[in-house]
PDB file of N, CA and C in Angstrom:
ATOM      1  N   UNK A   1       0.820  -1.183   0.000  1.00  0.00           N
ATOM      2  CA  UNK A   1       0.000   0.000   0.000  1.00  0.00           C
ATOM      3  C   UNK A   1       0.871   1.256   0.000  1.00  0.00           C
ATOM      4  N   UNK A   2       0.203   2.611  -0.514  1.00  0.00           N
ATOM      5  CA  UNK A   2       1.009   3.459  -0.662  1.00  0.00           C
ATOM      6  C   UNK A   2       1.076   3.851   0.940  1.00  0.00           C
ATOM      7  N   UNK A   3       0.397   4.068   1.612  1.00  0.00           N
ATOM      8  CA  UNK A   3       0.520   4.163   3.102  1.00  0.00           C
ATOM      9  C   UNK A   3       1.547   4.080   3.776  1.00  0.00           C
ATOM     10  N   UNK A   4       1.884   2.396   3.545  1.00  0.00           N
ATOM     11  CA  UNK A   4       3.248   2.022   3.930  1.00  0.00           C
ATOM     12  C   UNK A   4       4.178   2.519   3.851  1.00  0.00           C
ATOM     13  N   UNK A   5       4.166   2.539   2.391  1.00  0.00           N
ATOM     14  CA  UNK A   5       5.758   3.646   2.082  1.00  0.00           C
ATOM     15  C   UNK A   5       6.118   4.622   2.326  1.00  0.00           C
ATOM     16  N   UNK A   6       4.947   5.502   2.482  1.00  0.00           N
ATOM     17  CA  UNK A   6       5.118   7.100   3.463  1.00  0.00           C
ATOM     18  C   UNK A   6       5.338   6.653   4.902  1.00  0.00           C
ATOM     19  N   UNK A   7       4.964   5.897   5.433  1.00  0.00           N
ATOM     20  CA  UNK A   7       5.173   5.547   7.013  1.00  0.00           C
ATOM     21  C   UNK A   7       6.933   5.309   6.966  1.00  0.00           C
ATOM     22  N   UNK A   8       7.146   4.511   6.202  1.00  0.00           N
ATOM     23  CA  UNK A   8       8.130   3.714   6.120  1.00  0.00           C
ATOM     24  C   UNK A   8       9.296   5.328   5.704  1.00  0.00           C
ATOM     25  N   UNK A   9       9.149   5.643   4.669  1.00  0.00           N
ATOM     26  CA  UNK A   9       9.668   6.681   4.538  1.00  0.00           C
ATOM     27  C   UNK A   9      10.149   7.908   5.225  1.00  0.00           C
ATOM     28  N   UNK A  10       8.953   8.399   6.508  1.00  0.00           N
ATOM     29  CA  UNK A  10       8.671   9.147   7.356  1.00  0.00           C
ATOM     30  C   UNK A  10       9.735   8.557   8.346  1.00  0.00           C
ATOM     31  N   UNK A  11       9.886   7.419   8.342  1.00  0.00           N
ATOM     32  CA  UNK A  11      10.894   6.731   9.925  1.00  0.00           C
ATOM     33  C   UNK A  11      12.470   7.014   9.577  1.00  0.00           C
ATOM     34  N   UNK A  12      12.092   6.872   8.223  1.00  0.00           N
ATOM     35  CA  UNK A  12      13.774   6.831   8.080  1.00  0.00           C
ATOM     36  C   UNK A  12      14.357   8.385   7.901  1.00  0.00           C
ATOM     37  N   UNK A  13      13.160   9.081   7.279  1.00  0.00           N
ATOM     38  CA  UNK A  13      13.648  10.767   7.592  1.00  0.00           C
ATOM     39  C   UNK A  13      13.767  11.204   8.807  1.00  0.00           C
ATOM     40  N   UNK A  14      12.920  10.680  10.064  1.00  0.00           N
ATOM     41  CA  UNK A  14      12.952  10.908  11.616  1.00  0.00           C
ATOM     42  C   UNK A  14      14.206  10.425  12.073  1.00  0.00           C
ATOM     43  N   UNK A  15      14.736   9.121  11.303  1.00  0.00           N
ATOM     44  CA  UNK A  15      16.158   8.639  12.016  1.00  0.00           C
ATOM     45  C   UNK A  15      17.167   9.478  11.346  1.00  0.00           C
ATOM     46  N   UNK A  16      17.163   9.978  10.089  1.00  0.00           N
ATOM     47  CA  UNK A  16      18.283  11.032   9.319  1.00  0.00           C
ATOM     48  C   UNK A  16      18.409  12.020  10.551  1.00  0.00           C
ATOM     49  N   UNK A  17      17.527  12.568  10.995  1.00  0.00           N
ATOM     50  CA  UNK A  17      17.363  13.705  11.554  1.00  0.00           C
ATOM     51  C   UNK A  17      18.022  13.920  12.685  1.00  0.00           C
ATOM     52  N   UNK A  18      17.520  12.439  13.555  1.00  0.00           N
ATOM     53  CA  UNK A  18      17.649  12.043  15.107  1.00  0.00           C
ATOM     54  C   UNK A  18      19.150  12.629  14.911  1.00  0.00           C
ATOM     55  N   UNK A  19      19.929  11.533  14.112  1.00  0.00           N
ATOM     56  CA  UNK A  19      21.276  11.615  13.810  1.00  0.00           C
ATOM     57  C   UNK A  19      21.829  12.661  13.538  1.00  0.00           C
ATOM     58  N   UNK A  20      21.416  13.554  13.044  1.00  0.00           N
ATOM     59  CA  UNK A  20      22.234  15.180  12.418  1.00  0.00           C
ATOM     60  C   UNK A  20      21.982  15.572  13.765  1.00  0.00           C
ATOM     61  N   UNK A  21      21.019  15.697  14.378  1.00  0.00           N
ATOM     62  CA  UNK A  21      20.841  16.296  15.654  1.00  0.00           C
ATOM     63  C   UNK A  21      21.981  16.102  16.520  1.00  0.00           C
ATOM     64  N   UNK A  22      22.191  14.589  16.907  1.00  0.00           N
ATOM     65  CA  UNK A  22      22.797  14.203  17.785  1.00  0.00           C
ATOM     66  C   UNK A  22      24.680  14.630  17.719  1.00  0.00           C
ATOM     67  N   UNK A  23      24.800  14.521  16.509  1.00  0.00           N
ATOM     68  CA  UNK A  23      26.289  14.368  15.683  1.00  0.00           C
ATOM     69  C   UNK A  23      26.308  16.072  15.905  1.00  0.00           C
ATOM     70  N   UNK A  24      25.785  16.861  16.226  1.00  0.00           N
ATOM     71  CA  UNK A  24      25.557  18.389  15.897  1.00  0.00           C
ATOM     72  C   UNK A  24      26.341  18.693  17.394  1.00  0.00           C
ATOM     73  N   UNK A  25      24.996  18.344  18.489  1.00  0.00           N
ATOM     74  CA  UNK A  25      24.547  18.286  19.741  1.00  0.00           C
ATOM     75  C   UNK A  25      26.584  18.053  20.235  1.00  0.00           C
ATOM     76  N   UNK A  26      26.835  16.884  19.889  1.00  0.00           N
ATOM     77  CA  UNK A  26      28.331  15.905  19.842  1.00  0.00           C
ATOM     78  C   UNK A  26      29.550  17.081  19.583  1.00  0.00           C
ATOM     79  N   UNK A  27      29.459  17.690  18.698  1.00  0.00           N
ATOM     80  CA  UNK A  27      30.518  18.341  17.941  1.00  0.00           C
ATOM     81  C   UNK A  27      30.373  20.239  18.665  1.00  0.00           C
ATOM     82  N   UNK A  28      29.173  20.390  19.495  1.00  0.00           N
ATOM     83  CA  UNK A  28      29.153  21.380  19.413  1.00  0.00           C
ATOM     84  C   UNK A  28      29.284  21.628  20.989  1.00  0.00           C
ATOM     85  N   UNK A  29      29.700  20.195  21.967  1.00  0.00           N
ATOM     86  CA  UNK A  29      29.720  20.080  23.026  1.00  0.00           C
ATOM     87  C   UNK A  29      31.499  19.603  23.290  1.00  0.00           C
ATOM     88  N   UNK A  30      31.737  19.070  22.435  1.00  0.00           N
ATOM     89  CA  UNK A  30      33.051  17.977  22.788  1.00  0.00           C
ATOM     90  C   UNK A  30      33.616  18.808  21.780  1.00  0.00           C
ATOM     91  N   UNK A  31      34.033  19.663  20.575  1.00  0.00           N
ATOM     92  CA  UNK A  31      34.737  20.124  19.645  1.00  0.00           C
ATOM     93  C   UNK A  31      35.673  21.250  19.922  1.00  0.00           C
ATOM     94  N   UNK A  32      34.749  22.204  21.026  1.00  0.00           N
ATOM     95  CA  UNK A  32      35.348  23.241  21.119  1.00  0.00           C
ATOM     96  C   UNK A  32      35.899  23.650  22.720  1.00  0.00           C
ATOM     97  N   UNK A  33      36.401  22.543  23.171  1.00  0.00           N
ATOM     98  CA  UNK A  33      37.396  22.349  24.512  1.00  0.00           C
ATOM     99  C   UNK A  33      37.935  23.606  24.124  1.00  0.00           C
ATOM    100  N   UNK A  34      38.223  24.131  25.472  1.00  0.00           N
ATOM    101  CA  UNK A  34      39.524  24.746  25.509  1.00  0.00           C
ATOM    102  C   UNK A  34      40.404  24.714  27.025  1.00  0.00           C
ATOM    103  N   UNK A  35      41.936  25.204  26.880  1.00  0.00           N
ATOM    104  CA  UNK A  35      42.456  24.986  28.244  1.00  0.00           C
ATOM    105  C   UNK A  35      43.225  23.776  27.765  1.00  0.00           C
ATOM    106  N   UNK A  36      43.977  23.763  29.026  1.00  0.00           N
ATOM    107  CA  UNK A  36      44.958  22.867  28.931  1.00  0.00           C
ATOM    108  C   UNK A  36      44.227  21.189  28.776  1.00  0.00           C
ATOM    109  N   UNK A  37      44.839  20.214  28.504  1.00  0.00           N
ATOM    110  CA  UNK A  37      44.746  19.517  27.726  1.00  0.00           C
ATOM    111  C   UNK A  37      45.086  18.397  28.694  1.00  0.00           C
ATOM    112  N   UNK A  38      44.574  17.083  29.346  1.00  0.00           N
ATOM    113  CA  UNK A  38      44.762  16.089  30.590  1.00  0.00           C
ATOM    114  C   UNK A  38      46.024  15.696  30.129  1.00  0.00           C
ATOM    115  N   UNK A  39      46.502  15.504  31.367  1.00  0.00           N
ATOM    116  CA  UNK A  39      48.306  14.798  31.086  1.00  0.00           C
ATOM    117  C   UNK A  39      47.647  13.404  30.822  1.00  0.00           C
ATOM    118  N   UNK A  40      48.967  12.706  29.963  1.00  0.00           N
ATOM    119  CA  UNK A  40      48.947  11.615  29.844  1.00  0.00           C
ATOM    120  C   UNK A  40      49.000  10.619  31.074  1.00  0.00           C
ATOM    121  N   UNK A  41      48.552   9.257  31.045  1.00  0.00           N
ATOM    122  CA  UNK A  41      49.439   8.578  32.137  1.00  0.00           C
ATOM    123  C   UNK A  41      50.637   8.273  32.276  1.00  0.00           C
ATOM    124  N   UNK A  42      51.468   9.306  33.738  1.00  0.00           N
ATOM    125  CA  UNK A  42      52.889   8.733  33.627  1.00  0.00           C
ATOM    126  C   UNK A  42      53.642   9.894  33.372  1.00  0.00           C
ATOM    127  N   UNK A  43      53.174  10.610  32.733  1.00  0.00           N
ATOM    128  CA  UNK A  43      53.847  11.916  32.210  1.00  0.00           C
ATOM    129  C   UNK A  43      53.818  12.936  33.509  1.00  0.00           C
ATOM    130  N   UNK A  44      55.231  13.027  33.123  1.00  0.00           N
ATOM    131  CA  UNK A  44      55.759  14.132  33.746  1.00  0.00           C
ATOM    132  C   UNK A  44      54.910  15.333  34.180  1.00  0.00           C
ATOM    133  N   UNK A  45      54.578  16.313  35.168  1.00  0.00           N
ATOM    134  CA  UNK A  45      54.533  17.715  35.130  1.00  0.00           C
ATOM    135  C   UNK A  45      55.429  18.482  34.871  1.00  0.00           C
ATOM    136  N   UNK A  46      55.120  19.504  34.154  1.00  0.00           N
ATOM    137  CA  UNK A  46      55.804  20.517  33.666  1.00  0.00           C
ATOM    138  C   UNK A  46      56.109  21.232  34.574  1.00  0.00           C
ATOM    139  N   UNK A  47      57.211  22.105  34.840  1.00  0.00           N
ATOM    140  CA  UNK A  47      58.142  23.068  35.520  1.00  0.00           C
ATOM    141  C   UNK A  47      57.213  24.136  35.296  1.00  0.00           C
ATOM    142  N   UNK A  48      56.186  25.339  35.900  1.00  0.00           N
ATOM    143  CA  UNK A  48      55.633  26.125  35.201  1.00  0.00           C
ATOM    144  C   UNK A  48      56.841  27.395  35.427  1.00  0.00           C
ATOM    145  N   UNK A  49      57.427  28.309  34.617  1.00  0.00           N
ATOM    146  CA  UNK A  49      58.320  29.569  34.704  1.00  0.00           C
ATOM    147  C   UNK A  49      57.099  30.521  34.710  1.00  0.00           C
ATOM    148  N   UNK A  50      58.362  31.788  35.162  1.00  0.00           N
ATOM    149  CA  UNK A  50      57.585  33.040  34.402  1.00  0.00           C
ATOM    150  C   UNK A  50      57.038  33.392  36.098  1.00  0.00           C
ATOM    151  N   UNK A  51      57.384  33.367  36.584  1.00  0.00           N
ATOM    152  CA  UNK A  51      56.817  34.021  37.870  1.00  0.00           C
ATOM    153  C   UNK A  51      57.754  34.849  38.561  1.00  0.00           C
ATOM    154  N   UNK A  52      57.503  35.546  39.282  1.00  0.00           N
ATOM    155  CA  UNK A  52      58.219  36.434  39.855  1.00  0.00           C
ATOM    156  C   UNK A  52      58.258  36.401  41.374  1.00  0.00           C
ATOM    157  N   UNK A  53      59.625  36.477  41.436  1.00  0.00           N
ATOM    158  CA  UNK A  53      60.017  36.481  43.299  1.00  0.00           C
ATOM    159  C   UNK A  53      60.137  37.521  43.388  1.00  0.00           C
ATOM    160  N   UNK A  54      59.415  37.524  44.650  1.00  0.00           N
ATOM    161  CA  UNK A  54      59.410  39.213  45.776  1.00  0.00           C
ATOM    162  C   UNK A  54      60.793  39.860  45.443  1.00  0.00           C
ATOM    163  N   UNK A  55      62.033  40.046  45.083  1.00  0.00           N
ATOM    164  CA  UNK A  55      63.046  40.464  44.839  1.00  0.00           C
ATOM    165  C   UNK A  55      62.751  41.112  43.327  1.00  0.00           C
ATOM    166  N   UNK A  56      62.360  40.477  42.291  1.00  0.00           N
ATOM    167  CA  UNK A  56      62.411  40.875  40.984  1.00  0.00           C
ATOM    168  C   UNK A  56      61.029  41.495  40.973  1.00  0.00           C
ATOM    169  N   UNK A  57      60.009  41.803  41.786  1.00  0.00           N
ATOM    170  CA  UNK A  57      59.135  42.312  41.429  1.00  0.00           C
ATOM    171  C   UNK A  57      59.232  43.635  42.752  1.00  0.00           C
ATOM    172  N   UNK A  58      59.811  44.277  43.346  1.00  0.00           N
ATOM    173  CA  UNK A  58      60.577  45.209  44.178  1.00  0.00           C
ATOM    174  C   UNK A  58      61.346  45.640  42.885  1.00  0.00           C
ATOM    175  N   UNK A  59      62.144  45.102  42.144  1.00  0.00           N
ATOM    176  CA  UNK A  59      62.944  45.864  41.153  1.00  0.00           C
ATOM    177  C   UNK A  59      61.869  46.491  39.797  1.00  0.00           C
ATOM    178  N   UNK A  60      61.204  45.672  39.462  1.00  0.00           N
ATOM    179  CA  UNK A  60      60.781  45.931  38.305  1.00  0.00           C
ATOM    180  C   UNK A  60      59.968  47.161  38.751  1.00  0.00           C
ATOM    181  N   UNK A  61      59.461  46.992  40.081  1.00  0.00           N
ATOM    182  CA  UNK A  61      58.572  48.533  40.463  1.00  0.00           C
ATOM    183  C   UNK A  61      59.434  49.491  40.494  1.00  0.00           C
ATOM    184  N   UNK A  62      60.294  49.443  41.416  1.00  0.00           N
ATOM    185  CA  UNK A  62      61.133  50.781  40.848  1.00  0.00           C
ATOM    186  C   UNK A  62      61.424  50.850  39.933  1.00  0.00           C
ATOM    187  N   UNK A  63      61.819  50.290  38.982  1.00  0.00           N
ATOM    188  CA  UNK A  63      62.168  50.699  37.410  1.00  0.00           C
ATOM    189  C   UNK A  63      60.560  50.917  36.867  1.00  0.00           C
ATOM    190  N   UNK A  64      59.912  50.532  36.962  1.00  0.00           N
ATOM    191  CA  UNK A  64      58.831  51.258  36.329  1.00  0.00           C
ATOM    192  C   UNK A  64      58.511  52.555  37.154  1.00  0.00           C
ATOM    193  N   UNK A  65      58.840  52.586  38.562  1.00  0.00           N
ATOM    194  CA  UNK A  65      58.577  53.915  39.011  1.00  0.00           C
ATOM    195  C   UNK A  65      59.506  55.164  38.361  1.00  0.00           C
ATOM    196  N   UNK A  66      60.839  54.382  38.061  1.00  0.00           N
ATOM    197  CA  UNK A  66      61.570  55.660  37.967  1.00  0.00           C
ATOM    198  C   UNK A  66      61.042  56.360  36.200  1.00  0.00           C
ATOM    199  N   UNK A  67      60.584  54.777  35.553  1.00  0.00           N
ATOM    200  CA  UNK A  67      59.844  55.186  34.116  1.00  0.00           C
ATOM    201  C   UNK A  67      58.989  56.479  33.913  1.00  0.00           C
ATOM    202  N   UNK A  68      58.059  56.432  34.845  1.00  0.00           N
ATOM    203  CA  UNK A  68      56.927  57.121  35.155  1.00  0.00           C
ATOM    204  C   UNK A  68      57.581  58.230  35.614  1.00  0.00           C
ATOM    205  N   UNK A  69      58.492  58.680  36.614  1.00  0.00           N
ATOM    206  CA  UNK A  69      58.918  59.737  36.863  1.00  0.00           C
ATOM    207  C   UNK A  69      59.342  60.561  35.691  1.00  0.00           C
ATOM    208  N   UNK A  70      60.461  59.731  34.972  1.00  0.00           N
ATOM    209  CA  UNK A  70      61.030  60.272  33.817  1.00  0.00           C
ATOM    210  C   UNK A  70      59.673  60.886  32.703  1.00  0.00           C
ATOM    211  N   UNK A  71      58.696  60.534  32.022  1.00  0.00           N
ATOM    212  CA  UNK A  71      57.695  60.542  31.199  1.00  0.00           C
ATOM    213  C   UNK A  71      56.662  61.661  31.866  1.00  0.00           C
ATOM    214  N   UNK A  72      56.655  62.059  33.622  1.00  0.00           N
ATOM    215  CA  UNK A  72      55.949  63.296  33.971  1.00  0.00           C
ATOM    216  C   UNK A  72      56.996  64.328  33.903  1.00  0.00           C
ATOM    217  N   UNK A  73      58.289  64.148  33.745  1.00  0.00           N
ATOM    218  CA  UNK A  73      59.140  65.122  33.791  1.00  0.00           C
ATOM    219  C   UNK A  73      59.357  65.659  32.538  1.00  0.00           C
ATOM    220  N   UNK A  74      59.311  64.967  31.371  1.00  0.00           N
ATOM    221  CA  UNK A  74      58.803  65.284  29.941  1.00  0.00           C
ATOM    222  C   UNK A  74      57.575  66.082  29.449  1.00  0.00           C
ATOM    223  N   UNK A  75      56.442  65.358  30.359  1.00  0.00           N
ATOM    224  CA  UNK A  75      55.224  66.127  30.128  1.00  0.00           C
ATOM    225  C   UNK A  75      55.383  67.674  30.937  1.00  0.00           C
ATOM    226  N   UNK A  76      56.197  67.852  31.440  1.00  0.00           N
ATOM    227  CA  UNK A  76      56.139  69.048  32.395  1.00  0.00           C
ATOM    228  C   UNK A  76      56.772  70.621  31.483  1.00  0.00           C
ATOM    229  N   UNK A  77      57.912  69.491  30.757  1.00  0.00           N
ATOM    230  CA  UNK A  77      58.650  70.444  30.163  1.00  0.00           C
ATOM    231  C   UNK A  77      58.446  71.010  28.673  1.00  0.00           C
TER     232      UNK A  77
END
């Protein structure tokens, strides 16, 4: 019957669909991670640099203070 075949037809466009949905839903949840990335098992931690001890950050202020001094003493003149 022609019936059938629209039924039949209708299921398999509902399952196309289910699927784009889901594969969408998938890619638009799990694709766009961001951030660091799980260590492997076993693997090492990394050393993190780039930080500053109370000594180098006492210096860098005065040198940026004396910056700032210099640059209002410009604007003055």
């Amino acid at each position: 019957m022609e019936l059938d075949r629209i039924i039949a037809d209708l299921r398999r466009e509902a399952e196309r669909i289910s699927k784009a949905i889901t594969a969408l839903l998938g890619s638009a949840t799990g694709g766009a991670k961001r951030g660091p990335k799980p260590a492997a098992p076993g693997a090492k931690k990394r050393k993190r640099r780039g930080r500053l001890t109370p000594e180098g950050r006492k210096r860098l202020s005065e040198a940026m203070k004396k910056r700032w001094a210099e640059r209002r003493k410009k604007q003055k003149a």
